[in-house]
C-alpha atoms as a PDB file:
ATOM      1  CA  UNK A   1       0.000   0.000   0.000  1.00  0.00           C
ATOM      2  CA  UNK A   2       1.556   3.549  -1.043  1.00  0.00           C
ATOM      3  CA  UNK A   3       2.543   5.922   1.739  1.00  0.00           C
ATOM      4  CA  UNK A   4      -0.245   8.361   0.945  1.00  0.00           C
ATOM      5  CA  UNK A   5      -2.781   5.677   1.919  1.00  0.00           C
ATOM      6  CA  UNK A   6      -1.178   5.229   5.097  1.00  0.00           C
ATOM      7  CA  UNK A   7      -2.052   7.526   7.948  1.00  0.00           C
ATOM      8  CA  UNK A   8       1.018   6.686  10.889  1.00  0.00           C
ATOM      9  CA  UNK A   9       0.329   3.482  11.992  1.00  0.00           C
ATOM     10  CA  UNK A  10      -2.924   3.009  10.243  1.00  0.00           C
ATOM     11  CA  UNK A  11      -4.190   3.040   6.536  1.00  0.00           C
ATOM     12  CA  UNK A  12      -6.828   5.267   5.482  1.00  0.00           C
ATOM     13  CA  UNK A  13      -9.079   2.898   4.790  1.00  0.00           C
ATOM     14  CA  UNK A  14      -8.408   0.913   8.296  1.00  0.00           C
ATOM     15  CA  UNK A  15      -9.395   4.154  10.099  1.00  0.00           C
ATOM     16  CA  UNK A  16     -12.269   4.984   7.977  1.00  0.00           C
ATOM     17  CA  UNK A  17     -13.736   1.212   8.468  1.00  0.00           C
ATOM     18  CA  UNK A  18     -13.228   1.446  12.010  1.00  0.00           C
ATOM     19  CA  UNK A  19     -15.932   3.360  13.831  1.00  0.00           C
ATOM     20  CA  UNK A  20     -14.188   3.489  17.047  1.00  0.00           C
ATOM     21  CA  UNK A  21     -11.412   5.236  15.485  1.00  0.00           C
ATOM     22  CA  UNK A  22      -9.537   7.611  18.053  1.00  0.00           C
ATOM     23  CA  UNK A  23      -9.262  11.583  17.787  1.00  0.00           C
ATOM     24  CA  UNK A  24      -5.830  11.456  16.882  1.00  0.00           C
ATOM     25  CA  UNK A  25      -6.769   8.893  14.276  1.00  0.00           C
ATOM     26  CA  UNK A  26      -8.907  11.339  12.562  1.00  0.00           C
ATOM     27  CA  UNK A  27      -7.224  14.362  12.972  1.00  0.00           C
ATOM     28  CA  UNK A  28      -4.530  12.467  11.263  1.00  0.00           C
ATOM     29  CA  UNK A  29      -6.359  12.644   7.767  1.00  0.00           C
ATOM     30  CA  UNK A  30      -8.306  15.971   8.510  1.00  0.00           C
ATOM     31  CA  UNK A  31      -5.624  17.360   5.895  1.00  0.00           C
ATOM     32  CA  UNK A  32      -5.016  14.730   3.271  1.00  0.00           C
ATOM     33  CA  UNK A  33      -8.758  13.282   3.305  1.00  0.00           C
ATOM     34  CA  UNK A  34     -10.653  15.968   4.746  1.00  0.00           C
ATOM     35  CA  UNK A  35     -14.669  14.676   3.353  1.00  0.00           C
ATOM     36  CA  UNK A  36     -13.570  11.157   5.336  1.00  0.00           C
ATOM     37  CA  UNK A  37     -12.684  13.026   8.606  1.00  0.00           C
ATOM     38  CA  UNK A  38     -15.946  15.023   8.052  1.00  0.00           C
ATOM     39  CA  UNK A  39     -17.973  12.085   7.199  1.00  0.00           C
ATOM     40  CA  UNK A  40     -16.518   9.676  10.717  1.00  0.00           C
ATOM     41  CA  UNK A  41     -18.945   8.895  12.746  1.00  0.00           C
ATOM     42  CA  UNK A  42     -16.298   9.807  15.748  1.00  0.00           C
ATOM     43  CA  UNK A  43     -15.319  12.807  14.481  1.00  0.00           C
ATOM     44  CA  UNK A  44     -14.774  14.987  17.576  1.00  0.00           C
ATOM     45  CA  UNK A  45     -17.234  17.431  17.063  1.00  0.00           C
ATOM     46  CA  UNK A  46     -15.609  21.211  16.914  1.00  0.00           C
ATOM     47  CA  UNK A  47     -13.160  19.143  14.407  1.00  0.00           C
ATOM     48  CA  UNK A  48     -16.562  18.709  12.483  1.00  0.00           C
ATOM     49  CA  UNK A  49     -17.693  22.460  12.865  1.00  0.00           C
ATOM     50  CA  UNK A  50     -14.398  23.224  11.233  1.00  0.00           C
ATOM     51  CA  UNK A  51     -14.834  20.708   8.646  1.00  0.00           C
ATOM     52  CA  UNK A  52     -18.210  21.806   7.823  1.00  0.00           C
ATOM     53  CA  UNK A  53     -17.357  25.639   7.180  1.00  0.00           C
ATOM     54  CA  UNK A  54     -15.349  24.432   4.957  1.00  0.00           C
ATOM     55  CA  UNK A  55     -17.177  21.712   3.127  1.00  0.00           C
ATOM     56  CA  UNK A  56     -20.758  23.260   3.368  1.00  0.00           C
ATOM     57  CA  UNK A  57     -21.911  20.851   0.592  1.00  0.00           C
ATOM     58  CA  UNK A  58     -21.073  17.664   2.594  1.00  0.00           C
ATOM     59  CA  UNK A  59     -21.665  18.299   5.811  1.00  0.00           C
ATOM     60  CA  UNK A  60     -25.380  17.944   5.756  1.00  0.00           C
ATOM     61  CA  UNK A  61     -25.259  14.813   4.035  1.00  0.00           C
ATOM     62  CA  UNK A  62     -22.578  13.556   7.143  1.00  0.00           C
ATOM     63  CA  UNK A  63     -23.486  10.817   9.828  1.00  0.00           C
ATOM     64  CA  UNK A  64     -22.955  13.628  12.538  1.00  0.00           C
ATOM     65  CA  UNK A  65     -25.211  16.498  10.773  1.00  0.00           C
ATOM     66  CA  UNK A  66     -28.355  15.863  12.825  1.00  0.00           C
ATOM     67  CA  UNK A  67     -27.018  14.939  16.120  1.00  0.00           C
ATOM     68  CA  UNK A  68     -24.054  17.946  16.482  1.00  0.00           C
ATOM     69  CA  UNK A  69     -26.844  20.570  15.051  1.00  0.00           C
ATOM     70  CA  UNK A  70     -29.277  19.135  17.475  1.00  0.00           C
ATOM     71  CA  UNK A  71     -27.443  19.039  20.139  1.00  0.00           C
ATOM     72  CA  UNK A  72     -26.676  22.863  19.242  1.00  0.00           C
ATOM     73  CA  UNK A  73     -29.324  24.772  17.800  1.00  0.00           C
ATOM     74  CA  UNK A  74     -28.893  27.466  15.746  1.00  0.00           C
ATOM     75  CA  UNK A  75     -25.375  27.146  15.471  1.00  0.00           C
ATOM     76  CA  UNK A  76     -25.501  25.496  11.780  1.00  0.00           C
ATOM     77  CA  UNK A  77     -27.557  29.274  10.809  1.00  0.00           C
ATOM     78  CA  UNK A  78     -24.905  31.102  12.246  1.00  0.00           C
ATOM     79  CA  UNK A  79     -22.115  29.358  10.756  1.00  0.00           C
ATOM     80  CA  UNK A  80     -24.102  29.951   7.160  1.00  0.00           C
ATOM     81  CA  UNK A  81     -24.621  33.390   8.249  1.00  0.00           C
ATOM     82  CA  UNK A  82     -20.893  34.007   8.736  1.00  0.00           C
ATOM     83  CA  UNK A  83     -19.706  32.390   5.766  1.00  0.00           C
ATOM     84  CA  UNK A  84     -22.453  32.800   3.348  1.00  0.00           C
ATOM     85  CA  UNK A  85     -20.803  35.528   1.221  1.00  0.00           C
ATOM     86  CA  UNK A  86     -17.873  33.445   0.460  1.00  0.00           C
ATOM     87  CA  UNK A  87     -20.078  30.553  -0.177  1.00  0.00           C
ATOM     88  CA  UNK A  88     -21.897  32.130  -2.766  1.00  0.00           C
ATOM     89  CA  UNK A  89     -19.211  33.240  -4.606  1.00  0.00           C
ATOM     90  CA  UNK A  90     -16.698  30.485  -4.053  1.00  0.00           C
ATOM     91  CA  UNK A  91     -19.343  27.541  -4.928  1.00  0.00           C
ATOM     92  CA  UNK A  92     -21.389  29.384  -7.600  1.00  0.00           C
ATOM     93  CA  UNK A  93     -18.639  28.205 -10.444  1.00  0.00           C
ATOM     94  CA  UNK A  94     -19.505  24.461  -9.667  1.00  0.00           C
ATOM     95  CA  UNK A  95     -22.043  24.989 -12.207  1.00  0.00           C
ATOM     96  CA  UNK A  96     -22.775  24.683 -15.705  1.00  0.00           C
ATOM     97  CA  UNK A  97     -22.232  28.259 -17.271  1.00  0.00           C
ATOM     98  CA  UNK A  98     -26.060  28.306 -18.603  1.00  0.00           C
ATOM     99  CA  UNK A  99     -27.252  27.499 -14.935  1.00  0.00           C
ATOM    100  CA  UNK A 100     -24.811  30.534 -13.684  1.00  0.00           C
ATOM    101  CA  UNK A 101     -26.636  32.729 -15.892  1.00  0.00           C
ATOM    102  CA  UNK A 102     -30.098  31.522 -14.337  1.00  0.00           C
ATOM    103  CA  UNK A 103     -28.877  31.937 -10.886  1.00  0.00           C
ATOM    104  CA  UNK A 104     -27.409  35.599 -11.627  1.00  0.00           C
ATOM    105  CA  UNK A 105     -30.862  36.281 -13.212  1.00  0.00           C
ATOM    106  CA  UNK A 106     -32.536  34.870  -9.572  1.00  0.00           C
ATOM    107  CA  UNK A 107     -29.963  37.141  -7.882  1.00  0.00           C
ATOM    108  CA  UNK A 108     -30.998  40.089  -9.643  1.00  0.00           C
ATOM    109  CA  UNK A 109     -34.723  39.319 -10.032  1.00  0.00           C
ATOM    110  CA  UNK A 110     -34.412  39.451  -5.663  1.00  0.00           C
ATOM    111  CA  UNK A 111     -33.646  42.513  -5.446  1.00  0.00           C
ATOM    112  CA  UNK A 112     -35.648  44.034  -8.247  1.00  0.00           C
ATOM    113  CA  UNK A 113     -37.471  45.369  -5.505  1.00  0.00           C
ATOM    114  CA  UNK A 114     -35.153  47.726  -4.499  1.00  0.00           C
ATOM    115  CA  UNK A 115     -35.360  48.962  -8.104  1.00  0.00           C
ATOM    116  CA  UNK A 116     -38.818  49.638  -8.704  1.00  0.00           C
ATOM    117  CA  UNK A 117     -39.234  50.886  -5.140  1.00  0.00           C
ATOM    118  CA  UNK A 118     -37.223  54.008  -6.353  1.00  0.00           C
ATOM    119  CA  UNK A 119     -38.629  54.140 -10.028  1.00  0.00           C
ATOM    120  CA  UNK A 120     -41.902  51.906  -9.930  1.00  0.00           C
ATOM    121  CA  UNK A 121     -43.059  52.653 -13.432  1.00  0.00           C
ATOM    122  CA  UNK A 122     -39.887  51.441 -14.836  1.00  0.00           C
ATOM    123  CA  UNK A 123     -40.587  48.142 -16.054  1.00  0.00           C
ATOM    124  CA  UNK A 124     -37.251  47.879 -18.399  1.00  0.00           C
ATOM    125  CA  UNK A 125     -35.540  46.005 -15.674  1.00  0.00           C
ATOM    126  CA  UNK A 126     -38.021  43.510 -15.271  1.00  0.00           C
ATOM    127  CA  UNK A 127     -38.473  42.665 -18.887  1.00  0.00           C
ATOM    128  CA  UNK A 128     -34.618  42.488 -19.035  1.00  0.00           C
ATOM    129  CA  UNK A 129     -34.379  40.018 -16.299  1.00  0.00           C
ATOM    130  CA  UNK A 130     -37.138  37.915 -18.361  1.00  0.00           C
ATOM    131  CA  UNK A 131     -34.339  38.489 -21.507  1.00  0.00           C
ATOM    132  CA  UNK A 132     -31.404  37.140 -19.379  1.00  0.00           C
ATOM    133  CA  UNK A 133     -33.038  33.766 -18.633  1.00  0.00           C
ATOM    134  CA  UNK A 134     -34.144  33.217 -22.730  1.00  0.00           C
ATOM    135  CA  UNK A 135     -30.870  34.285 -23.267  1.00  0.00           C
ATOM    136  CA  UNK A 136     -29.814  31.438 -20.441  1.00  0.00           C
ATOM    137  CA  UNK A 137     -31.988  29.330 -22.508  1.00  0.00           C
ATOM    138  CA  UNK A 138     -30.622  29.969 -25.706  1.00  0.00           C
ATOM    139  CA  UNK A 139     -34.027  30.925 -26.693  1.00  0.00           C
ATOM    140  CA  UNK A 140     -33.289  34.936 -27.309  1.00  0.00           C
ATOM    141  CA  UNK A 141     -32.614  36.551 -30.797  1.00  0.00           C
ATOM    142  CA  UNK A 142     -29.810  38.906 -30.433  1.00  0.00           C
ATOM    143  CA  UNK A 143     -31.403  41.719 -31.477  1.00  0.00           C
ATOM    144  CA  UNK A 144     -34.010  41.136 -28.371  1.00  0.00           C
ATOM    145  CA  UNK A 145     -31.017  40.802 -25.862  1.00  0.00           C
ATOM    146  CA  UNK A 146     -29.694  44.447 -27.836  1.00  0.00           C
ATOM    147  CA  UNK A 147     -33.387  45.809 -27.524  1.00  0.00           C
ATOM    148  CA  UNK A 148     -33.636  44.581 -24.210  1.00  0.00           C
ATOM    149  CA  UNK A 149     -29.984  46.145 -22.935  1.00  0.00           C
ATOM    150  CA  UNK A 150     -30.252  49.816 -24.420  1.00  0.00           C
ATOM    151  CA  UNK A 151     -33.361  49.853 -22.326  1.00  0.00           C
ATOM    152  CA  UNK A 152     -31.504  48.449 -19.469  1.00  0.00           C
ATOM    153  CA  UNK A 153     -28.591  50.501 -19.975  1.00  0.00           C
ATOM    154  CA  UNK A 154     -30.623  53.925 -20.269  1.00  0.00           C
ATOM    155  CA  UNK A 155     -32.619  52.650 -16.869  1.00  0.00           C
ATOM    156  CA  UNK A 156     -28.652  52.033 -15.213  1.00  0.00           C
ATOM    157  CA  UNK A 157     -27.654  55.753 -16.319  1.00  0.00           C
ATOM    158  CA  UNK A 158     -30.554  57.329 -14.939  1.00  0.00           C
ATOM    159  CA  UNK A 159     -30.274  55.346 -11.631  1.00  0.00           C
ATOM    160  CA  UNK A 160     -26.637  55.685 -11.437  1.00  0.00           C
ATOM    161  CA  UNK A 161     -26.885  59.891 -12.095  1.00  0.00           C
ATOM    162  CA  UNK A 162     -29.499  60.136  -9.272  1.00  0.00           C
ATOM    163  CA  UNK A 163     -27.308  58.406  -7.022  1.00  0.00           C
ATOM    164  CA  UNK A 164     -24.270  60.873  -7.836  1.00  0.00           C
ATOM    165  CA  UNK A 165     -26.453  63.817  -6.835  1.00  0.00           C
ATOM    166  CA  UNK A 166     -28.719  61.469  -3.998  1.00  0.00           C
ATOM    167  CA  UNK A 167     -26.837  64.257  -1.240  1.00  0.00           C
ATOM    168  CA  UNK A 168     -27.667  66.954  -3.174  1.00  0.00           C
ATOM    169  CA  UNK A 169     -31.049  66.360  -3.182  1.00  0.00           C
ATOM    170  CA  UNK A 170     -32.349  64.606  -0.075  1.00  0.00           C
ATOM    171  CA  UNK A 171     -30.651  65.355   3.554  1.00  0.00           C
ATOM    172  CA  UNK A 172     -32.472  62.384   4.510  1.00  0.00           C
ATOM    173  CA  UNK A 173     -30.896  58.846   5.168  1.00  0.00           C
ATOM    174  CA  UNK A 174     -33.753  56.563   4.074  1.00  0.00           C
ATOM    175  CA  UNK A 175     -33.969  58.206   0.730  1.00  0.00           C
ATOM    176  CA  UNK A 176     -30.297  58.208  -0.058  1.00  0.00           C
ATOM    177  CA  UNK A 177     -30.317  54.588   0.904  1.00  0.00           C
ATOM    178  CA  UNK A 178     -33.181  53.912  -1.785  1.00  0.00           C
ATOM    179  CA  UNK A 179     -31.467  56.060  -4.470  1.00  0.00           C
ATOM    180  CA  UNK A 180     -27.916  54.249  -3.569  1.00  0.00           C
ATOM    181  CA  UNK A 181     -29.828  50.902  -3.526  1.00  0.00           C
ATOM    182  CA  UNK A 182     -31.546  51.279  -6.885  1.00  0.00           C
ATOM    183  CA  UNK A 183     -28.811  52.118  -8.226  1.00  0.00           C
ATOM    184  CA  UNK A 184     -26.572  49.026  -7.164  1.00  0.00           C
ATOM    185  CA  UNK A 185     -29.771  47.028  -8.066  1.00  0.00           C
ATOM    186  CA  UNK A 186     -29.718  48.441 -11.659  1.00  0.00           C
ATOM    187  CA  UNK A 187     -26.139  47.148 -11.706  1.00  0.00           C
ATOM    188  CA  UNK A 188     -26.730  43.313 -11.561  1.00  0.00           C
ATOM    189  CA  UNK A 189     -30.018  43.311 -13.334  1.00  0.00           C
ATOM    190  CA  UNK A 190     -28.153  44.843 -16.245  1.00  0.00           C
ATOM    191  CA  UNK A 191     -24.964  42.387 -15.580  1.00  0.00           C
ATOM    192  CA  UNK A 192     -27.134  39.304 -15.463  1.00  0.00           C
ATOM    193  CA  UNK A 193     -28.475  40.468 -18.903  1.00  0.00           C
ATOM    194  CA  UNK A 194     -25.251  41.533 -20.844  1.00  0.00           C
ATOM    195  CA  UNK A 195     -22.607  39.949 -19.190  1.00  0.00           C
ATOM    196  CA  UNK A 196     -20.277  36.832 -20.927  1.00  0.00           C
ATOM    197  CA  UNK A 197     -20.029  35.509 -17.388  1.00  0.00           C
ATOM    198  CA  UNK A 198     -22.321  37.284 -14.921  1.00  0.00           C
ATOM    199  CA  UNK A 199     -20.262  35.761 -11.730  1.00  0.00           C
ATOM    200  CA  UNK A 200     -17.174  36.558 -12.725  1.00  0.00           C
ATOM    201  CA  UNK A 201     -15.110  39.354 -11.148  1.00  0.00           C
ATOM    202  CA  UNK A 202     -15.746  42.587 -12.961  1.00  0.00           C
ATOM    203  CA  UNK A 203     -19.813  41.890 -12.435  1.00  0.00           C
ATOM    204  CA  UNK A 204     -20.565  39.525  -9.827  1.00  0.00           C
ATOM    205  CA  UNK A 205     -24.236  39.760  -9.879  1.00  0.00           C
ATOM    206  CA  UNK A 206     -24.310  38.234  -6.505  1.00  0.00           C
ATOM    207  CA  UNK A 207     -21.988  40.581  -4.941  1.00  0.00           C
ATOM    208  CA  UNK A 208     -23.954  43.652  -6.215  1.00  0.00           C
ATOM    209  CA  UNK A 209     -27.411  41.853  -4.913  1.00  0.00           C
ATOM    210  CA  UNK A 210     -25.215  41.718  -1.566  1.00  0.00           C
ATOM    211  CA  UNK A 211     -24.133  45.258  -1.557  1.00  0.00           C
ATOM    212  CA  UNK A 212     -27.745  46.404  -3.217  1.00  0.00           C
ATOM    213  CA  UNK A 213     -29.311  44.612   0.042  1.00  0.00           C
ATOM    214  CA  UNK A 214     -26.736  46.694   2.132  1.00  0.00           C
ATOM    215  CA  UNK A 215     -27.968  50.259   1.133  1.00  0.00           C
ATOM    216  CA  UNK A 216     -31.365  49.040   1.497  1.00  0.00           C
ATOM    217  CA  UNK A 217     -31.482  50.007   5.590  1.00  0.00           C
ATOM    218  CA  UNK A 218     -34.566  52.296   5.838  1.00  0.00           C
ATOM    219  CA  UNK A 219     -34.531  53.422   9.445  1.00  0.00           C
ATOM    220  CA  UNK A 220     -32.922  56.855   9.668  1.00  0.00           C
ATOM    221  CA  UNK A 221     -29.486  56.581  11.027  1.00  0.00           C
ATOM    222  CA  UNK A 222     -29.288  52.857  11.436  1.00  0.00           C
ATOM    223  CA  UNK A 223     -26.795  51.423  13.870  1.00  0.00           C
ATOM    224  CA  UNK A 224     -23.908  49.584  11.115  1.00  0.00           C
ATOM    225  CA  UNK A 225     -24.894  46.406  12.197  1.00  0.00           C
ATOM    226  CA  UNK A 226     -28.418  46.524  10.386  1.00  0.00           C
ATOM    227  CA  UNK A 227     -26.542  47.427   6.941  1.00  0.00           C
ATOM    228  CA  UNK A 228     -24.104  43.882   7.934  1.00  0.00           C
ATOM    229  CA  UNK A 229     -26.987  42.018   8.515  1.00  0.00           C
ATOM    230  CA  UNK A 230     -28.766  43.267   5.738  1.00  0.00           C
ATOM    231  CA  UNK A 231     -26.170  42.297   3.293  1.00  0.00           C
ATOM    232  CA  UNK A 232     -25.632  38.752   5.088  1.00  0.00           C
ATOM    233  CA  UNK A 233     -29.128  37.939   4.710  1.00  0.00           C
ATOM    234  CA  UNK A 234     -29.593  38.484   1.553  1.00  0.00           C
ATOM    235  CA  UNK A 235     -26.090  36.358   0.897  1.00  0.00           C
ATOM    236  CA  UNK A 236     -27.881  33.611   2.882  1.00  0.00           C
ATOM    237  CA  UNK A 237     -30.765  33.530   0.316  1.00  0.00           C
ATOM    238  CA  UNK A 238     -28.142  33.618  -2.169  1.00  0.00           C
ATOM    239  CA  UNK A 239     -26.338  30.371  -1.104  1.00  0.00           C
ATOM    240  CA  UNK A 240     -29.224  28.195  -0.656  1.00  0.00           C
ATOM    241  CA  UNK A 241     -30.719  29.542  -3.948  1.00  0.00           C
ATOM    242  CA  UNK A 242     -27.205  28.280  -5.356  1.00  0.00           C
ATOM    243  CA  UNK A 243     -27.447  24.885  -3.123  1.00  0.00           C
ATOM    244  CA  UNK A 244     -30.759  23.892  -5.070  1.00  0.00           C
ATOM    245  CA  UNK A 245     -28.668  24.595  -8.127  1.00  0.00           C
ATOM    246  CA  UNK A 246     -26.352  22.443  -7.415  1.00  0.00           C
ATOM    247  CA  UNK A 247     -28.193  19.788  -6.312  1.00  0.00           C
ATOM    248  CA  UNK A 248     -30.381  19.617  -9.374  1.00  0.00           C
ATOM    249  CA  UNK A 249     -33.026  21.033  -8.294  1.00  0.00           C
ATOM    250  CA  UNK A 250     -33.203  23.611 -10.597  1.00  0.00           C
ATOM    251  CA  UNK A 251     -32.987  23.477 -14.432  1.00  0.00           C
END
């Protein structure tokens, strides 16, 4: 048997067969095997915790899932909620590139809102979010997805000009917020429609959904917190909106 299948004393496979395998057992192929660690059913458990933030994917489907989050609640939520940002960027490449321009159009489409709340007779952005899945489709002409982005783009130019002048024209928080968010809104529904690759670095949809979702804090003078949490949640919807993706439970 080759040295890489043997962990010290033990082979891989001899510890992952064995049940009653010790701590230092398993921490002994947390780095070369880190899914088997994950997936031992005596896996001590903050060894698991620190598995799972790192495998997200597999750690539900582990023999540990239901008993360690049961025996803390919440604490599976709050690991999401701390990581879910990363998630949905890091993971959103492990699929096909028709179903990343489906989930950027799902991104966008979210916070649409945040768009019409600011110009609600503006229906460009919602038609080109309609354009962006045909076009995910294959199903749109190119002279629709054209159509469809000069509307877009005119829609993004107003928003973004009303943003540049949003202190000029309103001392008040909540409306600046609405103009900024709007804006940032504009920016991924127009990505998801235009873009080659909608995820990729220059125009992440998600990340502008994220940041859209930040500037959407109506209270006057929020506390920072409520902007974090606003962004987190909405990267939360984002990740399990990507999990169904990748699960096939979305086509």
């Amino acid at each position: 048997m080759s040295n890489e299948n043997r962990v010290g004393a033990r082979s891989l496979a001899d510890i992952v067969a064995d049940p009653q395998a010790s701590a230092e057992d398993i921490l002994s192929i947390r780095r070369t095997n880190p899914i088997a660690a994950l997936n031992h059913p005596n896996c001590p458990p903050e060894v698991w915790w620190d598995l799972a933030a790192d495998h997200p994917l597999a750690a539900p489907s582990s023999v540990l899932y239901e008993l360690l989050t049961l025996e803390e609640p919440g604490r599976w939520e709050k690991e999401e909620r701390g990581y879910a940002e990363q998630y949905a960027i890091q993971w959103a490449f492990d699929i096909p590139v028709e179903l990343r321009r489906l989930f950027a159009a799902d991104c966008a489409e979210h916070v649409l809102p945040l768009f019409l709340r600011r110009y609600p007779k503006d229906k460009t952005m919602q038609h080109a979010i309609v354009v962006a899945r045909r076009r995910a489709h294959g199903l749109a002409t190119e002279k629709e997805i054209t159509v469809a982005d000069v509307r877009a783009a005119t829609a993004l130019r107003i928003a973004r000009q009303n943003n540049e002048q949003r202190f000029k024209t309103s001392p008040h928080v909540a409306a600046q917020n609405e103009t900024c968010a709007a804006w940032i809104a504009a920016c991924a529904i127009h990505s998801a429609l235009t873009t080659e690759e909608p995820l990729g670095e220059n125009s992440n949809v998600p990340r502008y959904g994220q940041n859209a979702a930040y500037f959407s804090v109506y209270p006057k003078n929020p506390p920072p917190q409520d902007y974090k949490e606003a962004k987190t949640t909405e990267a939360v919807w984002q990740w399990h909106r990507l999990v169904e993706y990748i699960n096939g439970n979305v086509t």
